[in-house]
Protein backbone atom coordinates (compact mmCIF):
# COMPACT_ATOMS: atom_id res chain seq x y z
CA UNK A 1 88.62 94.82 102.18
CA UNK A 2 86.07 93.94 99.71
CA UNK A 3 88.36 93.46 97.38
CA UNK A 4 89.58 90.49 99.81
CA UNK A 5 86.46 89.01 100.55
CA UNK A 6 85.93 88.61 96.86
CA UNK A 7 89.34 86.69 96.46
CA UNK A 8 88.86 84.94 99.50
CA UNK A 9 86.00 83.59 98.66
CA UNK A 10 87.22 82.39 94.88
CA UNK A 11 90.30 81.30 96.36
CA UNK A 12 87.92 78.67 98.28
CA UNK A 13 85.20 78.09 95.32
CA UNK A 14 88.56 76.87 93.43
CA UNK A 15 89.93 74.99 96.03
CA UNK A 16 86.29 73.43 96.40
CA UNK A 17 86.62 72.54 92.66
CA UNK A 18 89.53 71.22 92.95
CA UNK A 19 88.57 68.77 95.01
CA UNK A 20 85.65 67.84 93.49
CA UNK A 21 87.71 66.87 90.22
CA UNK A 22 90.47 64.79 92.01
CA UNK A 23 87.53 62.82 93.01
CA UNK A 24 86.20 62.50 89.39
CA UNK A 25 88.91 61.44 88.12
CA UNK A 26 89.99 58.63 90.90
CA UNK A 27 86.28 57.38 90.49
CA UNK A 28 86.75 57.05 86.48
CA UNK A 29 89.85 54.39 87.15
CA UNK A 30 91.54 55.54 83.96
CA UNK A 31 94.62 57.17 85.45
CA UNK A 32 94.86 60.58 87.50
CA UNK A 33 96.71 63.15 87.97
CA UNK A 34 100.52 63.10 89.03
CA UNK A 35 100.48 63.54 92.82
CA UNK A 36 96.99 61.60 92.76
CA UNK A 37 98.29 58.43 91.97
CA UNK A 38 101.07 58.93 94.85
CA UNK A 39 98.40 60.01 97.20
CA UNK A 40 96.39 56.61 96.51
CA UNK A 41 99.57 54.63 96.62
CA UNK A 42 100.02 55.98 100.05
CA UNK A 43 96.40 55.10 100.86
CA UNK A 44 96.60 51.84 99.57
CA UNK A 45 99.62 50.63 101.44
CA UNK A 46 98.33 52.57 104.71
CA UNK A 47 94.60 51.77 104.79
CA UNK A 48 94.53 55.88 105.45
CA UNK A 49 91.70 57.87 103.67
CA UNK A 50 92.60 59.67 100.48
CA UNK A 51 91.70 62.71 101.87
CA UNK A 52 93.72 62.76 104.95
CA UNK A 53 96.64 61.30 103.06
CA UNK A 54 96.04 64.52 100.71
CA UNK A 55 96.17 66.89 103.58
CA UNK A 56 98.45 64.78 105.63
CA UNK A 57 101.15 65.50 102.34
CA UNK A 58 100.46 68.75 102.20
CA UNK A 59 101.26 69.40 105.64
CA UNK A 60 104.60 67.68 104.94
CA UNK A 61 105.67 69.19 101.90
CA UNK A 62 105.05 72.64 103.37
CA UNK A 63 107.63 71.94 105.77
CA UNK A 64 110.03 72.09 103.10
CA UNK A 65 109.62 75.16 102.52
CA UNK A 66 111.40 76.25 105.91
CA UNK A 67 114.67 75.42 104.59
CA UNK A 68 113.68 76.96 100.75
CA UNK A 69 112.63 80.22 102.92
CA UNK A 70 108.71 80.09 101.18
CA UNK A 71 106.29 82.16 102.67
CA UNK A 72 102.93 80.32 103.13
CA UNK A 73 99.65 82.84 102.75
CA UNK A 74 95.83 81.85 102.81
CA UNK A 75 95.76 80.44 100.12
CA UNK A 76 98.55 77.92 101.42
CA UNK A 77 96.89 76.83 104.85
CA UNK A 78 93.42 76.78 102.85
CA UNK A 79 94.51 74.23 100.35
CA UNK A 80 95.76 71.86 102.96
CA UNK A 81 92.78 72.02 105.20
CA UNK A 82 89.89 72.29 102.48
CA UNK A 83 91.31 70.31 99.19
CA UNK A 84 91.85 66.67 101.02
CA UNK A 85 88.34 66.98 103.09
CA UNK A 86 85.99 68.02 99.91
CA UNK A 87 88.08 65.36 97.88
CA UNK A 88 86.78 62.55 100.35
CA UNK A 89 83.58 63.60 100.60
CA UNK A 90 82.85 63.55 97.38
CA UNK A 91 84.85 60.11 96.98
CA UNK A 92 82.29 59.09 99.72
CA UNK A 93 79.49 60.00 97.38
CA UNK A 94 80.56 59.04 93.94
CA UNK A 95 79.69 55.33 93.11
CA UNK A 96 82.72 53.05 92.95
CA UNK A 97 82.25 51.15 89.52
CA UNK A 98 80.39 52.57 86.80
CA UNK A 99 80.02 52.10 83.31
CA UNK A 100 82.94 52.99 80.51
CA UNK A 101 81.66 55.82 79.16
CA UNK A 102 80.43 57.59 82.26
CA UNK A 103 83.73 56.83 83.35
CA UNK A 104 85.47 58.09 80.15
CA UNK A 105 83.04 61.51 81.12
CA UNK A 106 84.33 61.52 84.77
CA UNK A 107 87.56 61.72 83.49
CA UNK A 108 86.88 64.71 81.49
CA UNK A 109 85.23 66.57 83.43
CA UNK A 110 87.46 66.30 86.56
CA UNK A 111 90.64 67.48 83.91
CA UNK A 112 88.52 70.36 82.76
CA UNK A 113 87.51 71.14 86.71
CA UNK A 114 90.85 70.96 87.75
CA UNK A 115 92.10 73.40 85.24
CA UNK A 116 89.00 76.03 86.13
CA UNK A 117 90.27 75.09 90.25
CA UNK A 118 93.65 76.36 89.35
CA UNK A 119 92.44 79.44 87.42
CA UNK A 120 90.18 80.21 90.39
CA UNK A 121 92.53 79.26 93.61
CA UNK A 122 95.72 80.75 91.54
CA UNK A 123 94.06 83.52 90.38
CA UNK A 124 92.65 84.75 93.77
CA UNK A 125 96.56 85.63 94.51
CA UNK A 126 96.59 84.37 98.30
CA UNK A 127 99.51 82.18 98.08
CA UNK A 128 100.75 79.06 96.45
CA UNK A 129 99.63 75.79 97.16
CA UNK A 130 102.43 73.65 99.21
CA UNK A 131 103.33 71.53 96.31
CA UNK A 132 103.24 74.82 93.60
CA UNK A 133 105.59 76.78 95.99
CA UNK A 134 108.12 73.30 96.62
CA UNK A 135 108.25 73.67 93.06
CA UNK A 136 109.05 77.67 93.23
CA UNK A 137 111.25 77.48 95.74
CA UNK A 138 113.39 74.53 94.47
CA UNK A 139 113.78 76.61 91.39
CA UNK A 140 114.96 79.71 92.94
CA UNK A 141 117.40 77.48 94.75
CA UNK A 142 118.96 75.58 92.40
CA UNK A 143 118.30 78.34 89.65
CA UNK A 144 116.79 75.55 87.13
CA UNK A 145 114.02 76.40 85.02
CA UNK A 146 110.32 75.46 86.50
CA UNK A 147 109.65 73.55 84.15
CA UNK A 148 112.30 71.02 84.52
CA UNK A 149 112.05 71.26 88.50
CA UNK A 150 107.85 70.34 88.02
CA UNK A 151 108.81 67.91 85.76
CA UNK A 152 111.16 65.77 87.89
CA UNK A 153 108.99 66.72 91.06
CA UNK A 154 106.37 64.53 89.14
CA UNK A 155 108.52 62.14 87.44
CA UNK A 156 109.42 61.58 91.26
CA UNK A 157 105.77 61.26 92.42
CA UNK A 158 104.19 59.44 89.51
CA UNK A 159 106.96 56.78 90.05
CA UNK A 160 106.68 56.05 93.64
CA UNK A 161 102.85 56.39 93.54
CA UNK A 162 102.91 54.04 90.93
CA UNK A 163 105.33 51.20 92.66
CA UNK A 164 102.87 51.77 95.76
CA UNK A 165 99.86 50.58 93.79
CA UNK A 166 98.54 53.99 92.47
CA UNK A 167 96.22 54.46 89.41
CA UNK A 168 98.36 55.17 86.20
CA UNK A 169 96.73 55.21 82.74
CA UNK A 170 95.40 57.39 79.74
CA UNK A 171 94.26 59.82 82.38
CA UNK A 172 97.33 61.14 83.88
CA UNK A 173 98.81 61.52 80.22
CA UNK A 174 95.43 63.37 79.22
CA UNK A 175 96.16 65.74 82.06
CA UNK A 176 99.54 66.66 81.78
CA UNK A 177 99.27 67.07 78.10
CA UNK A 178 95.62 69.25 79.44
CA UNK A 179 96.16 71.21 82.30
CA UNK A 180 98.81 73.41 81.54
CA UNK A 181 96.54 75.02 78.73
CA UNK A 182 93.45 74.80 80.49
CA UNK A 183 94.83 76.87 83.60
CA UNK A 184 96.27 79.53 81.53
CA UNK A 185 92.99 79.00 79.68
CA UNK A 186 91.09 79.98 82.68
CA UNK A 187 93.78 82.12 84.27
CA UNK A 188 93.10 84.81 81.61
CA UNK A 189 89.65 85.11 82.69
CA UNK A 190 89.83 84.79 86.47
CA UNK A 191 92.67 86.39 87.83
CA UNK A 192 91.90 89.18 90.31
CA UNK A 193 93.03 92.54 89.43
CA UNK A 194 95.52 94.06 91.30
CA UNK A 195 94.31 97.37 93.41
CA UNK A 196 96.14 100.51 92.54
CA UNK A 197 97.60 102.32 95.34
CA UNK A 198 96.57 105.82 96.09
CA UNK A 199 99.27 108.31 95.92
């Protein structure tokens, strides 16, 4: 149980982080990452806030799971409810237009936040996030690899986002060349260990 309460409460530090750094990066106006820049095409068109558009898409990709047979856990609900709510508030915090080079930083340090998120909210092994476990599931389904499903799953959203006004620049290419090493990066170091089972 305490074992739990320890990965519950990482899973939600992460998820917390996570947010934080989608919100850095929008603010910096340099590009963001891949679903990002649908989200904000969404928000643009709809006059919705980010955030709710964030959880709103969540909510919807999750039921596509039903017919990939995914099973949701914590860590699934807890992404939907907390990522698109600390994302906004922080939005609602962060000035809109700064300088370059603080922007330049913003960027940076929401890549390198989002890649210590996922070690922390992955790590805490409590469940996928909806998008991570569309991915999954569409590869079990179709037996392709995961990398090629993630990559047309973004291809996908990057494109739409993008004809719906969303922000693409040097910043989502700085991420996806960034995060995969980052989260494996910070993986290493925070993934919960696995309890042994008494025999």
């Amino acid at each position: 149980m305490k074992d739990l309460g320890k990965r519950f409460a990482q899973l939600q530090l992460g998820l917390f982080v996570y947010g934080v750094s989608m919100a850095l990066m929008i603010r910096a106006h340099l590009g963001t990452m891949p679903w990002d820049v649908f989200h904000q095409g969404v928000a643009k068109q709809t006059g919705l806030p980010f955030g709710l558009i964030v959880a709103g898409t969540g909510a919807l990709v999750l039921l596509l799971w039903i017919p990939l047979r995914q099973r949701p856990g914590v860590g699934t609900i807890s992404n939907v409810l907390v990522i698109g709510f600390v994302a906004q508030l922080t939005l609602d915090v962060l000035p809109e237009s700064v300088p370059l080079p603080v922007r330049i930083g913003m960027l940076l340090a929401g890549v390198v936040l989002n890649g210590l998120a996922g070690g922390l909210y992955i790590g805490a092994r409590l469940g996928p996030g909806p998008r991570d476990g569309l991915m999954t599931g569409l590869s079990a389904k179709t037996g392709r690899s995961i990398r090629l499903i993630r990559t047309l799953i973004e291809i996908a959203v990057v494109t739409s986002g993008w004809l719906l006004g969303g922000t693409l620049g040097i910043g989502t290419l700085l991420y996806a060349v960034a995060i995969g090493p980052l989260v494996q990066f910070f993986l290493a170091r925070l993934t919960a260990p696995v309890a042994r089972e008494v025999r």
